[in-house]
C-alpha atoms as a PDB file:
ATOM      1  CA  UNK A   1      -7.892  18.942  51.452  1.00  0.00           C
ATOM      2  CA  UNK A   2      -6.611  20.103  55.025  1.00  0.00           C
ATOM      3  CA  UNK A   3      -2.919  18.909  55.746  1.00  0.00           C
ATOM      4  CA  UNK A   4      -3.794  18.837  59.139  1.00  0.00           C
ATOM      5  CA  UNK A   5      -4.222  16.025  61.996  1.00  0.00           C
ATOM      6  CA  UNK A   6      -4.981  15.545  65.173  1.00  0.00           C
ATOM      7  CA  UNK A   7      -1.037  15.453  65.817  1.00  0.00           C
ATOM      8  CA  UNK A   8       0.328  18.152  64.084  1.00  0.00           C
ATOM      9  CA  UNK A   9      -2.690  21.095  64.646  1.00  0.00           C
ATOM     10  CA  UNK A  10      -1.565  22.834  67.481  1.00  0.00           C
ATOM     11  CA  UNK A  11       2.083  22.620  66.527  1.00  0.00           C
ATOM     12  CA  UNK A  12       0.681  24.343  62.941  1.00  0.00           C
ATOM     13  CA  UNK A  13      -0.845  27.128  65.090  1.00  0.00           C
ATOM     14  CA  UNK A  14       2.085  28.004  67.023  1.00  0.00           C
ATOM     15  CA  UNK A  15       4.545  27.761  64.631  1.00  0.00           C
ATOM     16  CA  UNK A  16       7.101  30.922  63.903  1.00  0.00           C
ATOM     17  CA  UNK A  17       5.425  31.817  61.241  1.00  0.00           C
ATOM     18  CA  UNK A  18       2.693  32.299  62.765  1.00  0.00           C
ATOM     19  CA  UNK A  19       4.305  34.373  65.832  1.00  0.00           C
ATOM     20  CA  UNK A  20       5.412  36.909  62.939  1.00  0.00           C
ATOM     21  CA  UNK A  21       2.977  39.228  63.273  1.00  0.00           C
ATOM     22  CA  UNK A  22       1.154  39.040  66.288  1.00  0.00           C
ATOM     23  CA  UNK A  23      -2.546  38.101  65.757  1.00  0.00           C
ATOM     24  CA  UNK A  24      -4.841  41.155  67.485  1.00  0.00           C
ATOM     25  CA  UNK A  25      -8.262  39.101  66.453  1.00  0.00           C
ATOM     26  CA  UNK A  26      -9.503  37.129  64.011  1.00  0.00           C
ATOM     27  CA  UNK A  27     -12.899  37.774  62.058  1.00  0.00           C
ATOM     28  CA  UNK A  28     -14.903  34.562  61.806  1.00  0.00           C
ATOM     29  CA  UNK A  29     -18.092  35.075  59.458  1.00  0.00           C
ATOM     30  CA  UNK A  30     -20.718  32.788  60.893  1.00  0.00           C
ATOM     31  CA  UNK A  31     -23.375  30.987  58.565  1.00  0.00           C
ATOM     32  CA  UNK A  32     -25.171  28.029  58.329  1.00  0.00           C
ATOM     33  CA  UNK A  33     -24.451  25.429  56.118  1.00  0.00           C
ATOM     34  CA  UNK A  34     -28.043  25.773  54.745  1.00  0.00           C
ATOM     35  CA  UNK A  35     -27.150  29.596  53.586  1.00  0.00           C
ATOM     36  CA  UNK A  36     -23.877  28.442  52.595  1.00  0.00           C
ATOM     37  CA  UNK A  37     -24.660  25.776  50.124  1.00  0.00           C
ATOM     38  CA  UNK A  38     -27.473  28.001  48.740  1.00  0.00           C
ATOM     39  CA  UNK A  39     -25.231  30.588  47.519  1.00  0.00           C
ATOM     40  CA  UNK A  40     -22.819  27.892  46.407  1.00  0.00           C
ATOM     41  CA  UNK A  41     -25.864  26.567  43.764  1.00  0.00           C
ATOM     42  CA  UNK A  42     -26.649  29.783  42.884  1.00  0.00           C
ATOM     43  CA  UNK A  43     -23.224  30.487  41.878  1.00  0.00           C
ATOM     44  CA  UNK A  44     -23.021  27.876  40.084  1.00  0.00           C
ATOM     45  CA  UNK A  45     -26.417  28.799  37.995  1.00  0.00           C
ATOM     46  CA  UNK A  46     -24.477  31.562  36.096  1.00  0.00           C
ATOM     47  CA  UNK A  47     -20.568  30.603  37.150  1.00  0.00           C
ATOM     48  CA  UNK A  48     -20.084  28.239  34.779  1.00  0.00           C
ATOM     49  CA  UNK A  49     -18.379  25.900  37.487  1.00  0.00           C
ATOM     50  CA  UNK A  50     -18.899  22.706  37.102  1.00  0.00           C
ATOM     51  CA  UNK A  51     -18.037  22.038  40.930  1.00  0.00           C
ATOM     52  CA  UNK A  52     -20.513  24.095  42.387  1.00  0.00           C
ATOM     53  CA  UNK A  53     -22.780  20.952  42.944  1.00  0.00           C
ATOM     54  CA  UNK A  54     -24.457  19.406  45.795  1.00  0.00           C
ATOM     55  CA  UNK A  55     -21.887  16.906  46.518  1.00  0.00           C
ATOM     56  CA  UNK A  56     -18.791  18.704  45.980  1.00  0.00           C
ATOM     57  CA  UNK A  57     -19.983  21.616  48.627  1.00  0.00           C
ATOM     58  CA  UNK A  58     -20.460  18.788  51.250  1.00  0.00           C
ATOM     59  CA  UNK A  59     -16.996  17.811  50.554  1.00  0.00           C
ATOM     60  CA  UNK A  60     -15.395  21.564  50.621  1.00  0.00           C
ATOM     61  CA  UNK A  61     -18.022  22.509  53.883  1.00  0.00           C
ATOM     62  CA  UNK A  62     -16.770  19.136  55.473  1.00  0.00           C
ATOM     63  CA  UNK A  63     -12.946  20.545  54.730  1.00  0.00           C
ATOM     64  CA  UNK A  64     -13.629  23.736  55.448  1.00  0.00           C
ATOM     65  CA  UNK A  65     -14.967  22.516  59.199  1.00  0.00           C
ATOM     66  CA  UNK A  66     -12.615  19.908  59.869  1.00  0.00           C
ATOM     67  CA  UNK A  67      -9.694  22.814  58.523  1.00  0.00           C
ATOM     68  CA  UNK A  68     -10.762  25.670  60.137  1.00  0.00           C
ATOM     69  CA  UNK A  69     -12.172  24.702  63.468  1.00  0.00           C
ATOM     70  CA  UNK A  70      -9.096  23.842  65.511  1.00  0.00           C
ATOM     71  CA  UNK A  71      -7.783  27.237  64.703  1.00  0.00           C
ATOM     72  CA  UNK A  72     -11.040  29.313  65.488  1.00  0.00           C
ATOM     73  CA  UNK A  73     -10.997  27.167  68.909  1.00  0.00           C
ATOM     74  CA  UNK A  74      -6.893  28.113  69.316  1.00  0.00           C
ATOM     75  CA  UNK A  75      -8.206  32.091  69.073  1.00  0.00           C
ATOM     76  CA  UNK A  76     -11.316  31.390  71.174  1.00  0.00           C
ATOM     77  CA  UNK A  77      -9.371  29.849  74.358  1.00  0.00           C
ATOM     78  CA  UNK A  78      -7.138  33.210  73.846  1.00  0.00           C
ATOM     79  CA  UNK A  79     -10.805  35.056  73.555  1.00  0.00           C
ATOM     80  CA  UNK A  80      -9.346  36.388  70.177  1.00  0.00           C
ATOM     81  CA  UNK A  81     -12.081  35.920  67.901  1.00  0.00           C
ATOM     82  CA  UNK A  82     -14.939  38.198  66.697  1.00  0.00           C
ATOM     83  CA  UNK A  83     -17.994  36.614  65.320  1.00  0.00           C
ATOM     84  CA  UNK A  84     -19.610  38.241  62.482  1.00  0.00           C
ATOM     85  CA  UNK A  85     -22.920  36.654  61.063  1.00  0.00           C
ATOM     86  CA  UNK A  86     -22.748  36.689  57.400  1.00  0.00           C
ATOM     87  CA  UNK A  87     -26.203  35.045  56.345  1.00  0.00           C
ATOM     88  CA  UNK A  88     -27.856  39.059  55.943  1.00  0.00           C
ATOM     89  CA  UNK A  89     -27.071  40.625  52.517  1.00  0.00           C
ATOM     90  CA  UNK A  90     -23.353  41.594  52.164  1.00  0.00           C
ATOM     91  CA  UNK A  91     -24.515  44.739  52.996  1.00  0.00           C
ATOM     92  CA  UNK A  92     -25.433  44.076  56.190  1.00  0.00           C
ATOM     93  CA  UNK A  93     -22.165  41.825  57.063  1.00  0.00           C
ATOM     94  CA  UNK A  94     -20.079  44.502  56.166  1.00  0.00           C
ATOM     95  CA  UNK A  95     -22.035  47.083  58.402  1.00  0.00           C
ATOM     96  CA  UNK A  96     -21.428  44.312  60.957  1.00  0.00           C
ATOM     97  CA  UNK A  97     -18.050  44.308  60.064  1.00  0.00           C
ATOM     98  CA  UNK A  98     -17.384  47.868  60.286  1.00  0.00           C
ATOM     99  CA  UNK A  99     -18.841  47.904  63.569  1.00  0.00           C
ATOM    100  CA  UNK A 100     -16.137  45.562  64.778  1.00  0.00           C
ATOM    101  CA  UNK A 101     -13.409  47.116  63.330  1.00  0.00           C
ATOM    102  CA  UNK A 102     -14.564  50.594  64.487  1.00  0.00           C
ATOM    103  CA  UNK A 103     -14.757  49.030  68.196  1.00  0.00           C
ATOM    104  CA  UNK A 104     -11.320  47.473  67.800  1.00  0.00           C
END
């Protein structure tokens, strides 16, 4: 589960260790949580993993959201962030991909 709060986020994001390396862009594959919980169950049909279920995947897409957003917004407001959608064949999302990374 994220280890993050309201209080502590934007100290997270601009911590030293995160001034390292200094962040050119970040890659942000965008899918819906339709697509997303799809591929989850049809892992699961051959995975073995007992966790690919419907109401484990709400939990980890709630996480995953509640994680993940404050940082995309942190790279947004510095308009460091390339969207990518990712609901096309993988394919198709690395052609997208490679078209960003090409134009970078």
């Amino acid at each position: 589960m994220c280890q993050l709060n309201q209080s502590n986020e934007a100290s997270v994001i601009n911590s030293d260790f995160l001034q390292l390396t200094p962040c050119q862009f970040v890659l942000y594959f965008e899918v819906s949580e339709d697509v997303m919980k799809q591929r989850l169950l049809k892992r699961g049909e051959t995975s073995g993993r007992v966790d690919d279920n419907e109401e484990t995947i709400a939990k980890r897409l709630k996480t995953f959201n509640d994680c993940t957003q404050p940082v995309i917004e942190h790279y947004a407001s510095n308009d460091q962030v390339k969207k990518i959608s990712s609901s096309g064949t993988v394919e198709e999302t690395w052609q997208l991909v490679e078209q960003v990374l090409n134009d970078s």
